[in-house]
Protein backbone atom coordinates (compact mmCIF):
# COMPACT_ATOMS: atom_id res chain seq x y z
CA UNK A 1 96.09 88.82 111.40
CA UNK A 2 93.13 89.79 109.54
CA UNK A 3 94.19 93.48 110.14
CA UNK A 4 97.32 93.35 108.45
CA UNK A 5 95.77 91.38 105.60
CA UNK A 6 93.09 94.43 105.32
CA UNK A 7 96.35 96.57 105.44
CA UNK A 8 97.95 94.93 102.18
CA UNK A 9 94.67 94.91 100.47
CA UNK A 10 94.49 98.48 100.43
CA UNK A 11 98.15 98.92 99.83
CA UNK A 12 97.81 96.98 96.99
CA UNK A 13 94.55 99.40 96.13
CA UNK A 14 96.56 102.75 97.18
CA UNK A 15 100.03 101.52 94.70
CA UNK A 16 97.41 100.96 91.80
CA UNK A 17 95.71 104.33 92.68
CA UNK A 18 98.74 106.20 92.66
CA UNK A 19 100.32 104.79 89.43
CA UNK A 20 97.23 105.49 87.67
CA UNK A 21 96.68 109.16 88.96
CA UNK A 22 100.20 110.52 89.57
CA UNK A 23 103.07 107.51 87.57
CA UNK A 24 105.03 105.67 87.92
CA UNK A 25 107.21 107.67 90.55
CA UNK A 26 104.15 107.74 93.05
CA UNK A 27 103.80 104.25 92.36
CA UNK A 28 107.08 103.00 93.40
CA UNK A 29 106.92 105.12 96.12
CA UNK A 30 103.75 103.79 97.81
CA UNK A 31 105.01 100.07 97.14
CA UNK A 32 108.41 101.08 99.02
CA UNK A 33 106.86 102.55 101.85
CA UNK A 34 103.90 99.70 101.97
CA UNK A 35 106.81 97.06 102.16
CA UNK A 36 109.71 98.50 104.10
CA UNK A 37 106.71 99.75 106.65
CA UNK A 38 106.00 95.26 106.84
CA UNK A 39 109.45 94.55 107.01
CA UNK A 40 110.58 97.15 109.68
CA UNK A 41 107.51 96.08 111.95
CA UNK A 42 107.19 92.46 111.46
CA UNK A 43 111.01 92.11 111.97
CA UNK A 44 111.36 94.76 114.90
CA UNK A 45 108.82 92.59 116.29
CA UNK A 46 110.91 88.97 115.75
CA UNK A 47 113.91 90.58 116.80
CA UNK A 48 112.28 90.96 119.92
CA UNK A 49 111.79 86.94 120.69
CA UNK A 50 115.61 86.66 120.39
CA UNK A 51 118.90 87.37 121.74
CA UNK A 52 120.11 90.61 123.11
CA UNK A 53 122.02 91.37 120.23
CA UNK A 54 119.24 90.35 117.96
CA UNK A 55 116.97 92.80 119.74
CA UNK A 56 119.55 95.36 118.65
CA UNK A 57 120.23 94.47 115.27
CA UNK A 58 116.11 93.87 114.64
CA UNK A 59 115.88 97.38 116.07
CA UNK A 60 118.66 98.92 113.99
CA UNK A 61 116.94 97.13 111.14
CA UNK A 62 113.90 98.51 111.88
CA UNK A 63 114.91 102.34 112.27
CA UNK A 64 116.82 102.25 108.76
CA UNK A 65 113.81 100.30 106.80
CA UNK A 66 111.26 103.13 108.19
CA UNK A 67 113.90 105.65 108.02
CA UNK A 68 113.87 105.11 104.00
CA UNK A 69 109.47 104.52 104.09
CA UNK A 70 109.69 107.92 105.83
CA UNK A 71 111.48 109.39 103.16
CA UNK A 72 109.70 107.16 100.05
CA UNK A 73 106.38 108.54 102.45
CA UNK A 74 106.84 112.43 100.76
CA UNK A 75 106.13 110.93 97.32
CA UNK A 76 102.28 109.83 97.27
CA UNK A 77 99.22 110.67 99.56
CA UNK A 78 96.60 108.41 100.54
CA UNK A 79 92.64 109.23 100.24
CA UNK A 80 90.31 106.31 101.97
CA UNK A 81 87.21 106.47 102.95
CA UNK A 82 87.42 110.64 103.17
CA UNK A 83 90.41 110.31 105.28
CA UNK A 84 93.47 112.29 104.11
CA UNK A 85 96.62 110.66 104.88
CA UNK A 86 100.52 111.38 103.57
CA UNK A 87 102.20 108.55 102.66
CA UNK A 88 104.85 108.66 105.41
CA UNK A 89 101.69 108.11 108.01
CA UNK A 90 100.31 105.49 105.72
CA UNK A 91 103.68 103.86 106.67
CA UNK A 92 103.75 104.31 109.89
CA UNK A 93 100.33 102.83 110.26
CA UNK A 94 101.34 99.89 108.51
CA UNK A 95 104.74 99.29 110.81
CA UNK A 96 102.50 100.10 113.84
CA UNK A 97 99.54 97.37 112.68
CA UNK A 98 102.59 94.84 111.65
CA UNK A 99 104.52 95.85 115.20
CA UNK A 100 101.07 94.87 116.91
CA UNK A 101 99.75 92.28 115.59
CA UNK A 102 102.18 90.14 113.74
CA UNK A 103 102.02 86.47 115.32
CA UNK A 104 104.58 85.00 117.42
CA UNK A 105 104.77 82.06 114.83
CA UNK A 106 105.54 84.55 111.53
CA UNK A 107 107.30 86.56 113.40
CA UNK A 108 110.21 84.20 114.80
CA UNK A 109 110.77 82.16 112.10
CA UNK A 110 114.19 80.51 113.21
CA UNK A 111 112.55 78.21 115.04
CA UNK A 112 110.30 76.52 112.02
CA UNK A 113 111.15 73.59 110.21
């Protein structure tokens, strides 16, 4: 859990970053991919506690939301401690950290009351 909070704390640093150094456009970008990227993996993931057909819908889901962060991806780069990342892997870090380590309880949340 920790992870993934590390990975919206420098989301929230790389959005800033690249509305300040390239607009608005960059900006939007790295907040689409930062979010669809959560989305796609958190929800691929609770998809997978359910029904068949929810596995296929949640994995449907899934492909479309990191189908658009994939293409959202090509407008914004990521610099972090001297690594060089485009934003499409930046996304597809984040869907792999929220795919892996997203807990049972926030990832099912049919369940809650």
């Amino acid at each position: 859990m920790f992870v993934i909070y590390l990975y919206w704390l420098f989301s929230i640093i790389v959005v800033v970053t690249a509305f300040n150094a390239a607009g608005l456009s960059a900006g939007l970008s790295a907040f689409g991919t930062s979010i669809l990227s959560f989305f796609a993996g958190g929800g691929l993931k609770g998809s997978l506690y359910g029904t068949r057909g929810q596995k296929v819908v949640g994995a449907m889901a899934a492909l479309v939301f990191m189908s658009i962060a994939h293409w959202l991806g090509a407008g914004f780069s990521v610099h972090i401690f001297g690594i060089d990342l485009t934003g499409t892997e930046w996304g597809w870090i984040g869907f792999v950290i929220c795919l892996l380590l997203t807990p049972k309880r926030m990832a099912f949340m049919s369940n809650a009351t």
